[in-house]
PDB file of N, CA and C in Angstrom:
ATOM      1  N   UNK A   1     -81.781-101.456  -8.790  1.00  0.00           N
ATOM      2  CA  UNK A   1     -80.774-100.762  -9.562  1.00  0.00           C
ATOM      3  C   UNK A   1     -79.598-101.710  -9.800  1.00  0.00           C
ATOM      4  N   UNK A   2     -79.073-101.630 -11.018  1.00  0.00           N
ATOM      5  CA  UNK A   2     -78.355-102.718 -11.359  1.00  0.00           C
ATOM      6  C   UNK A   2     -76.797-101.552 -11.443  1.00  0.00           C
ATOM      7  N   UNK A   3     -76.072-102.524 -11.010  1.00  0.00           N
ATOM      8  CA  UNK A   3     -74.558-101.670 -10.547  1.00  0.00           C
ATOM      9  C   UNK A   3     -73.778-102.472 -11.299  1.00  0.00           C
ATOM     10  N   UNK A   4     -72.286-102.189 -12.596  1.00  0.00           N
ATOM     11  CA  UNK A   4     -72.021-102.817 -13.109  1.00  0.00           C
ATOM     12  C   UNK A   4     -70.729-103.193 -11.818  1.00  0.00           C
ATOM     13  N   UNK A   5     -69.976-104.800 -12.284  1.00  0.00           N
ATOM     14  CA  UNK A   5     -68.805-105.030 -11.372  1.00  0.00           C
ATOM     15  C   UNK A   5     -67.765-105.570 -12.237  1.00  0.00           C
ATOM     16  N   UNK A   6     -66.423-105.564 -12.399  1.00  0.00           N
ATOM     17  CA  UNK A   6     -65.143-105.949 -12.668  1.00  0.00           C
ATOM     18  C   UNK A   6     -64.912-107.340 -11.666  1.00  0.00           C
ATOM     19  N   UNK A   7     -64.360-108.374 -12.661  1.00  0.00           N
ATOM     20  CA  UNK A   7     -64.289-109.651 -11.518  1.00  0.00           C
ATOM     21  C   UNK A   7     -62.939-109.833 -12.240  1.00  0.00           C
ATOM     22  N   UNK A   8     -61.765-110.407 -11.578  1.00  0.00           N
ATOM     23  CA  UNK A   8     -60.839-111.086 -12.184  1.00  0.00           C
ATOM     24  C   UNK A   8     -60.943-112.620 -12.077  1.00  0.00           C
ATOM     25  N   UNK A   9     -61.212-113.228 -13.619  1.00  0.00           N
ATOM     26  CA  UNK A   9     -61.573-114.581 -12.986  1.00  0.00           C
ATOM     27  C   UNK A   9     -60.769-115.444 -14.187  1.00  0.00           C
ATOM     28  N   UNK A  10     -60.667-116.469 -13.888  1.00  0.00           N
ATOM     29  CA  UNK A  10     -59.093-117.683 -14.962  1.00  0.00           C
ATOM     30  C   UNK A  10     -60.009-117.584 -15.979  1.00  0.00           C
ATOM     31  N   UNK A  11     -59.736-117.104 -17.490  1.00  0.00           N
ATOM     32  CA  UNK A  11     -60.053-117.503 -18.599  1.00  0.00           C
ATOM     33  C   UNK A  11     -60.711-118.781 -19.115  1.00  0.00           C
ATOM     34  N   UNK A  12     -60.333-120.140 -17.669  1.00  0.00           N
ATOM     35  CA  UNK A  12     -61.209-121.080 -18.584  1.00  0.00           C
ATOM     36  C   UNK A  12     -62.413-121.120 -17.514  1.00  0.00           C
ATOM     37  N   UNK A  13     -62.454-120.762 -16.410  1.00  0.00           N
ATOM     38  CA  UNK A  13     -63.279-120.978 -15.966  1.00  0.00           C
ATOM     39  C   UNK A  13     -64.649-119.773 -16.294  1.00  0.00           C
ATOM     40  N   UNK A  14     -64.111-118.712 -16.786  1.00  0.00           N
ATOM     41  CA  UNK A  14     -65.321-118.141 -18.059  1.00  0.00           C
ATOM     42  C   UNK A  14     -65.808-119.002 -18.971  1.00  0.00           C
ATOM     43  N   UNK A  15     -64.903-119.589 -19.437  1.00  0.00           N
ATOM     44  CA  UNK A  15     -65.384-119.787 -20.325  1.00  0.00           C
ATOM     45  C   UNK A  15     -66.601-121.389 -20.468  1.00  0.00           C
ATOM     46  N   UNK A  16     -66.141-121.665 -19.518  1.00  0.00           N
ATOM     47  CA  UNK A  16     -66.833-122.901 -18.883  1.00  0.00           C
ATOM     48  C   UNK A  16     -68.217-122.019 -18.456  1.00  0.00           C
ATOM     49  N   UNK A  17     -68.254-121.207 -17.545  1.00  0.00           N
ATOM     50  CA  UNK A  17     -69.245-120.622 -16.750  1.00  0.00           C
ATOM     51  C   UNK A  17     -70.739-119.738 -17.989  1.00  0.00           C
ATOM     52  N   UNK A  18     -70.174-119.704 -19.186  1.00  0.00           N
ATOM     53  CA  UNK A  18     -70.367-119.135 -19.918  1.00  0.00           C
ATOM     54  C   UNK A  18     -71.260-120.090 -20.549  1.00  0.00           C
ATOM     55  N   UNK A  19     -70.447-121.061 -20.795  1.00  0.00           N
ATOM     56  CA  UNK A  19     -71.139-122.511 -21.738  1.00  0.00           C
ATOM     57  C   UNK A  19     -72.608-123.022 -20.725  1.00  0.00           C
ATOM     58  N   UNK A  20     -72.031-123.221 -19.563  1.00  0.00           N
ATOM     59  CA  UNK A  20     -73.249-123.519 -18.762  1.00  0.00           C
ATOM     60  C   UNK A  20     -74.463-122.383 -18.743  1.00  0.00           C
ATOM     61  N   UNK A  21     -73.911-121.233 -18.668  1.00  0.00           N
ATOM     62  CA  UNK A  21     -75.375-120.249 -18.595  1.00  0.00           C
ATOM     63  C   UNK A  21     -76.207-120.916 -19.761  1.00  0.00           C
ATOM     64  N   UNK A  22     -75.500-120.392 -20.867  1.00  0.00           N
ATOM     65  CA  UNK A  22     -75.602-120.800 -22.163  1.00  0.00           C
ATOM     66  C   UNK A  22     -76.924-121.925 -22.209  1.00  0.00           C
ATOM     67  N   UNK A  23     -76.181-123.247 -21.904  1.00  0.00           N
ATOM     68  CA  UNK A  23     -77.311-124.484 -21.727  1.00  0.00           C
ATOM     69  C   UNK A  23     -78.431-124.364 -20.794  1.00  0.00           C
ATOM     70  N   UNK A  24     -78.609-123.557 -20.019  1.00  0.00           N
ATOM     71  CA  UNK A  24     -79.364-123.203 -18.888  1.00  0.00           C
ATOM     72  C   UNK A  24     -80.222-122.136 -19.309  1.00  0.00           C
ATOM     73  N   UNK A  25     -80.342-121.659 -20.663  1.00  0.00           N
ATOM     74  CA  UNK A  25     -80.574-120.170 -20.646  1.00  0.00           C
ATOM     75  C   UNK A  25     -80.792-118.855 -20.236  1.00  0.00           C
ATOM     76  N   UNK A  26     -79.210-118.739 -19.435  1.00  0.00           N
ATOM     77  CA  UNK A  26     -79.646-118.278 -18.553  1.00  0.00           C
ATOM     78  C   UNK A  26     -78.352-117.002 -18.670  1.00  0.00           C
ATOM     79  N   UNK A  27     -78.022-116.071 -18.208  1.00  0.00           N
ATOM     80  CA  UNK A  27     -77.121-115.000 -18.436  1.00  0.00           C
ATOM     81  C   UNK A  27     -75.846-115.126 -17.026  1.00  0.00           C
ATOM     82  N   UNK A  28     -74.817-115.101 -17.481  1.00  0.00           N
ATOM     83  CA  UNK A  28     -73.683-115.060 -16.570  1.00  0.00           C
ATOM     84  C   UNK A  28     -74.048-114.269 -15.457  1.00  0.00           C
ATOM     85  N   UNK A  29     -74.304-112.617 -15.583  1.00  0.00           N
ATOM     86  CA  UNK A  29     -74.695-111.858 -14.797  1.00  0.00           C
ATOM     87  C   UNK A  29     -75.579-112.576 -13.904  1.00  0.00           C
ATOM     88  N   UNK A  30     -77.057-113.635 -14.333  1.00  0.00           N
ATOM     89  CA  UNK A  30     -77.860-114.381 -13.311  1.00  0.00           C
ATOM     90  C   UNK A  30     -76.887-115.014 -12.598  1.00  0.00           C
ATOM     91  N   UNK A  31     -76.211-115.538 -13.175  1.00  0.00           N
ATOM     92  CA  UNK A  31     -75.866-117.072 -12.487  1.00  0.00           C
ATOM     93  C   UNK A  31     -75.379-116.294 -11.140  1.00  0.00           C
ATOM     94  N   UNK A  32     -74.378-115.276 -11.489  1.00  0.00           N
ATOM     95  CA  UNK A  32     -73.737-114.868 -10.354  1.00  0.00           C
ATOM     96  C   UNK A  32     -74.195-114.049  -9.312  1.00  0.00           C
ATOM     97  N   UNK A  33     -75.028-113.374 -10.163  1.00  0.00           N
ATOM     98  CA  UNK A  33     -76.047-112.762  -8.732  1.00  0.00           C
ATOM     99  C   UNK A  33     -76.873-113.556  -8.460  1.00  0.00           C
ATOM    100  N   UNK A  34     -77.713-114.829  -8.354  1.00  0.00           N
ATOM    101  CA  UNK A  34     -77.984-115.700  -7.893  1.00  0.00           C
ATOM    102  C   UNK A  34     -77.332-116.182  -6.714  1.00  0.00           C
ATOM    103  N   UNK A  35     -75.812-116.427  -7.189  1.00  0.00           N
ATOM    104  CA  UNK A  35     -74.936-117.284  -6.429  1.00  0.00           C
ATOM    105  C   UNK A  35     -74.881-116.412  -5.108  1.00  0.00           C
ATOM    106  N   UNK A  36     -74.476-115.051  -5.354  1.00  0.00           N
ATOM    107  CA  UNK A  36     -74.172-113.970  -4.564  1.00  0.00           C
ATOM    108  C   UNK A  36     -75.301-113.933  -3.468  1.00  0.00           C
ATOM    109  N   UNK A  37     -76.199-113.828  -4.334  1.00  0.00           N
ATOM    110  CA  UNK A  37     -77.760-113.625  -3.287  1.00  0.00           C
ATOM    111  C   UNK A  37     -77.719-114.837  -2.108  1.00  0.00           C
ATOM    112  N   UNK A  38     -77.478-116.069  -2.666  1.00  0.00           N
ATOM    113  CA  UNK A  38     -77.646-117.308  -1.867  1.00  0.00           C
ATOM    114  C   UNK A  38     -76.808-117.537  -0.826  1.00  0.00           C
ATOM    115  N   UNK A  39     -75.467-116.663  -0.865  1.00  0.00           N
ATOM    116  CA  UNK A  39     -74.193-116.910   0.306  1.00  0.00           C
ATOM    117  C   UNK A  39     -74.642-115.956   1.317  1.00  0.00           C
ATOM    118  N   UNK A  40     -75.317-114.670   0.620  1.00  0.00           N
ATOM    119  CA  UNK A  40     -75.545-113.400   1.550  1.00  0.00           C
ATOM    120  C   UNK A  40     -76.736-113.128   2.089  1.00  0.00           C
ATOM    121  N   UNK A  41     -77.363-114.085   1.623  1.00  0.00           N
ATOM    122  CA  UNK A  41     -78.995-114.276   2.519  1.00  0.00           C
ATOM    123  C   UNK A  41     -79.424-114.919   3.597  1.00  0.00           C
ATOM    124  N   UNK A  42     -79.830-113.838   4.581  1.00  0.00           N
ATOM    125  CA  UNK A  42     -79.786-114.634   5.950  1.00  0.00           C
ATOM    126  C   UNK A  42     -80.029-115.604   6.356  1.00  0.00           C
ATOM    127  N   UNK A  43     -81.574-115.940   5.734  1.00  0.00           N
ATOM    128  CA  UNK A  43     -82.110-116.868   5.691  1.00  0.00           C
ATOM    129  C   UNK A  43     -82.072-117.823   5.041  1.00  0.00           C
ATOM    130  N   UNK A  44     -81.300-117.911   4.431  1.00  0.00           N
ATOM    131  CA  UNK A  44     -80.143-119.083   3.483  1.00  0.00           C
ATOM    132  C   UNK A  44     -79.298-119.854   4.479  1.00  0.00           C
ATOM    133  N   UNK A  45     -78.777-118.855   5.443  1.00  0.00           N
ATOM    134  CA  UNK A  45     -77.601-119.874   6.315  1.00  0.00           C
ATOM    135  C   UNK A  45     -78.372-121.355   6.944  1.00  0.00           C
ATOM    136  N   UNK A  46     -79.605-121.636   7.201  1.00  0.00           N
ATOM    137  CA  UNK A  46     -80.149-122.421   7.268  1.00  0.00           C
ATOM    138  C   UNK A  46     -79.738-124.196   7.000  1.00  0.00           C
ATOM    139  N   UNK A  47     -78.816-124.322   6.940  1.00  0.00           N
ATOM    140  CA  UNK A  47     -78.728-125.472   6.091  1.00  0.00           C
ATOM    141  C   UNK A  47     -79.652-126.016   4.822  1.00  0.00           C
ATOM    142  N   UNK A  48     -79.897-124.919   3.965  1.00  0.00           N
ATOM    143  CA  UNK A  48     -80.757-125.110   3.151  1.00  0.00           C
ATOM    144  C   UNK A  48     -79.656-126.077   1.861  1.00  0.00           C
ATOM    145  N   UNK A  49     -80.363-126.523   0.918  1.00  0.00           N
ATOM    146  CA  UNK A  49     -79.566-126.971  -0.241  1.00  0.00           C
ATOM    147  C   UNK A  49     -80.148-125.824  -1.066  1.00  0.00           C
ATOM    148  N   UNK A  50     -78.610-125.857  -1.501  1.00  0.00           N
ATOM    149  CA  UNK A  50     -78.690-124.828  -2.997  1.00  0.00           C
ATOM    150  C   UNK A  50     -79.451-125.475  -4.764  1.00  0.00           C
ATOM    151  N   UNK A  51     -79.690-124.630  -5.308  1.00  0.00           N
ATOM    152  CA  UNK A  51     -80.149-125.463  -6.551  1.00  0.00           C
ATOM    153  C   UNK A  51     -78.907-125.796  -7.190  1.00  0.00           C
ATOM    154  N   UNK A  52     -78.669-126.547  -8.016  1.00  0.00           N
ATOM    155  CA  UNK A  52     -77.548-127.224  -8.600  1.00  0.00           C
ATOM    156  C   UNK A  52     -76.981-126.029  -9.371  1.00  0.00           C
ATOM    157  N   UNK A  53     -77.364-125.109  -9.903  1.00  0.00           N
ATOM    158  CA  UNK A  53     -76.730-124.227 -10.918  1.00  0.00           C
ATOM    159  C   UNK A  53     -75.768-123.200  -9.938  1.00  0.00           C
ATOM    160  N   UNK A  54     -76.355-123.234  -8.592  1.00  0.00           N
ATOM    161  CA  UNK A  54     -75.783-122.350  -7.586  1.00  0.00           C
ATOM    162  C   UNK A  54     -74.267-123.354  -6.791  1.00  0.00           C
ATOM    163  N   UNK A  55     -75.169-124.553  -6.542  1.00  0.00           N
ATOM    164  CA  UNK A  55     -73.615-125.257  -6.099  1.00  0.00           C
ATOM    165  C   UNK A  55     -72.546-125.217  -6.683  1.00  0.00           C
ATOM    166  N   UNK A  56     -73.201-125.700  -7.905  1.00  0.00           N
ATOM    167  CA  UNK A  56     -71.669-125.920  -8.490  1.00  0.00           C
ATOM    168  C   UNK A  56     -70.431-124.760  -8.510  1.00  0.00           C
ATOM    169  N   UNK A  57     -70.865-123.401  -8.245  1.00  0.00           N
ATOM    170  CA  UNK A  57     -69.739-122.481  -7.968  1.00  0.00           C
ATOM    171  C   UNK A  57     -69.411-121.835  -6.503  1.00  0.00           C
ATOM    172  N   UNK A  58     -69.764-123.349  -5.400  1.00  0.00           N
ATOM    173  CA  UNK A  58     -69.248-123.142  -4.217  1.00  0.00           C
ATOM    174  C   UNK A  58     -67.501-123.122  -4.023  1.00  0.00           C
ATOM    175  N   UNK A  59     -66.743-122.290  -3.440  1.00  0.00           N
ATOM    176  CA  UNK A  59     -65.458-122.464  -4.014  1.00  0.00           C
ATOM    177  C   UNK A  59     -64.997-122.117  -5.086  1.00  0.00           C
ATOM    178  N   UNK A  60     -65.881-121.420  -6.032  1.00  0.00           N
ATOM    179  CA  UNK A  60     -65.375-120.967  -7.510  1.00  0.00           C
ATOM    180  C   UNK A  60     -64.538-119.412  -7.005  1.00  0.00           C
ATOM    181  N   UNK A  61     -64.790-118.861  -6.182  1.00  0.00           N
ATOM    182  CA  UNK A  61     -64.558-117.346  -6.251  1.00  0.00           C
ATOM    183  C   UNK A  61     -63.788-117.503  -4.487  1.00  0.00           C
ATOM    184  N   UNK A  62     -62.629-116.143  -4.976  1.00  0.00           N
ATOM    185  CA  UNK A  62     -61.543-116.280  -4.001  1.00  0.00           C
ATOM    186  C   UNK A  62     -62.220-115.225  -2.549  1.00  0.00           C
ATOM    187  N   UNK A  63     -62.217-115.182  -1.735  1.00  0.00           N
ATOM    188  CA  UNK A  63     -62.704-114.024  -0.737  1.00  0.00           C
ATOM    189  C   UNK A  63     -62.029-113.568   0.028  1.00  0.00           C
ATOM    190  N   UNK A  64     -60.243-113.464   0.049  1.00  0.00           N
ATOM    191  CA  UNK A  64     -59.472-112.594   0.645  1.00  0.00           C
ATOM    192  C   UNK A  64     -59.995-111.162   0.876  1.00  0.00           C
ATOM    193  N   UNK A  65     -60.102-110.227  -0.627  1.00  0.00           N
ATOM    194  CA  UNK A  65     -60.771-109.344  -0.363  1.00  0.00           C
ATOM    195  C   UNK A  65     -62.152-108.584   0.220  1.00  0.00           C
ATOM    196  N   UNK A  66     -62.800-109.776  -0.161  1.00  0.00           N
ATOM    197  CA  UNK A  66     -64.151-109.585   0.736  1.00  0.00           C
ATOM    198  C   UNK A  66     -64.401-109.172   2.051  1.00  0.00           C
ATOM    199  N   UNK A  67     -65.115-108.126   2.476  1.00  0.00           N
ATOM    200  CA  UNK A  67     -65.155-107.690   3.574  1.00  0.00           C
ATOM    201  C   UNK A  67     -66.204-108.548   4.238  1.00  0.00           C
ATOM    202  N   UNK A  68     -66.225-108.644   5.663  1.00  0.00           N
ATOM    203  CA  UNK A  68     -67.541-109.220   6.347  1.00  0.00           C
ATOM    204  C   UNK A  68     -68.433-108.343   6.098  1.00  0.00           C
ATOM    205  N   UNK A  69     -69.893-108.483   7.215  1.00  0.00           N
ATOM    206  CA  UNK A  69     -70.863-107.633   6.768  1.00  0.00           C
ATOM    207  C   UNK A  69     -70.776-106.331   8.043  1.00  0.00           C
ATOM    208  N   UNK A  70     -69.863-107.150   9.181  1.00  0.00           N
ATOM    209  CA  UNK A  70     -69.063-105.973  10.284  1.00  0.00           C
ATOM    210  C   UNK A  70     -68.404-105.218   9.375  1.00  0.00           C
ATOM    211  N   UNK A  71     -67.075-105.767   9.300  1.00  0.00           N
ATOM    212  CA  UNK A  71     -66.219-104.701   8.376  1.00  0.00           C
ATOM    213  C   UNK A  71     -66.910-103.483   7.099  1.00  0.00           C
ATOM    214  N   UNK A  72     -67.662-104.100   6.292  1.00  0.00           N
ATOM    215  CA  UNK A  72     -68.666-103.417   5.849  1.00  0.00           C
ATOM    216  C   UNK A  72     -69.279-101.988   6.459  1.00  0.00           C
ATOM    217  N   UNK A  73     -69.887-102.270   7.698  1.00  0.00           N
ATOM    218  CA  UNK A  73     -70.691-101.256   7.971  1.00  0.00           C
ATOM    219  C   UNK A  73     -69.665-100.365   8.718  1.00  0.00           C
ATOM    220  N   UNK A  74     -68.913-100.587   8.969  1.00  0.00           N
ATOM    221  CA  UNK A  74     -67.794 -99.818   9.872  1.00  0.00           C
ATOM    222  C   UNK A  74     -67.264 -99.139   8.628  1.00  0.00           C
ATOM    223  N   UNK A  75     -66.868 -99.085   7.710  1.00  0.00           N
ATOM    224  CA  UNK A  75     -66.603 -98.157   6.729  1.00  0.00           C
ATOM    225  C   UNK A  75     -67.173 -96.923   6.509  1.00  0.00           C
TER     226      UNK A  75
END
């Protein structure tokens, strides 16, 4: 089930993020649930390497608000 989300993110870095799907053919929505999937997968913490389309937005996104996956379930 696909859940829509609101992101506040700098205008150029859309627009950058956009251009790359773009060349990649690939949809913003992927890129980022990709990215998402790869930080929050257990079996990711591994020291695995990411594919390049995923690195490059290590550090792109702020996580003040982000809850852990404790804080999470305690809600």
């Amino acid at each position: 089930m696909n859940t829509k989300l609101t992101l506040s993110i700098d205008d150029s870095v859309i627009r950058d993020a956009k251009e790359y799907a773009q060349q990649n053919r690939r949809s913003l929505s992927e890129l980022v649930e990709s990215y998402l999937k790869a930080i929050t997968n257990p079996t990711r913490k591994k020291k695995t390497k990411l594919p390049p389309h995923i690195k490059r937005w290590q550090g792109a996104f702020k996580t003040d608000d982000i809850c852990t996956r404790k804080e999470k379930h305690q809600l």
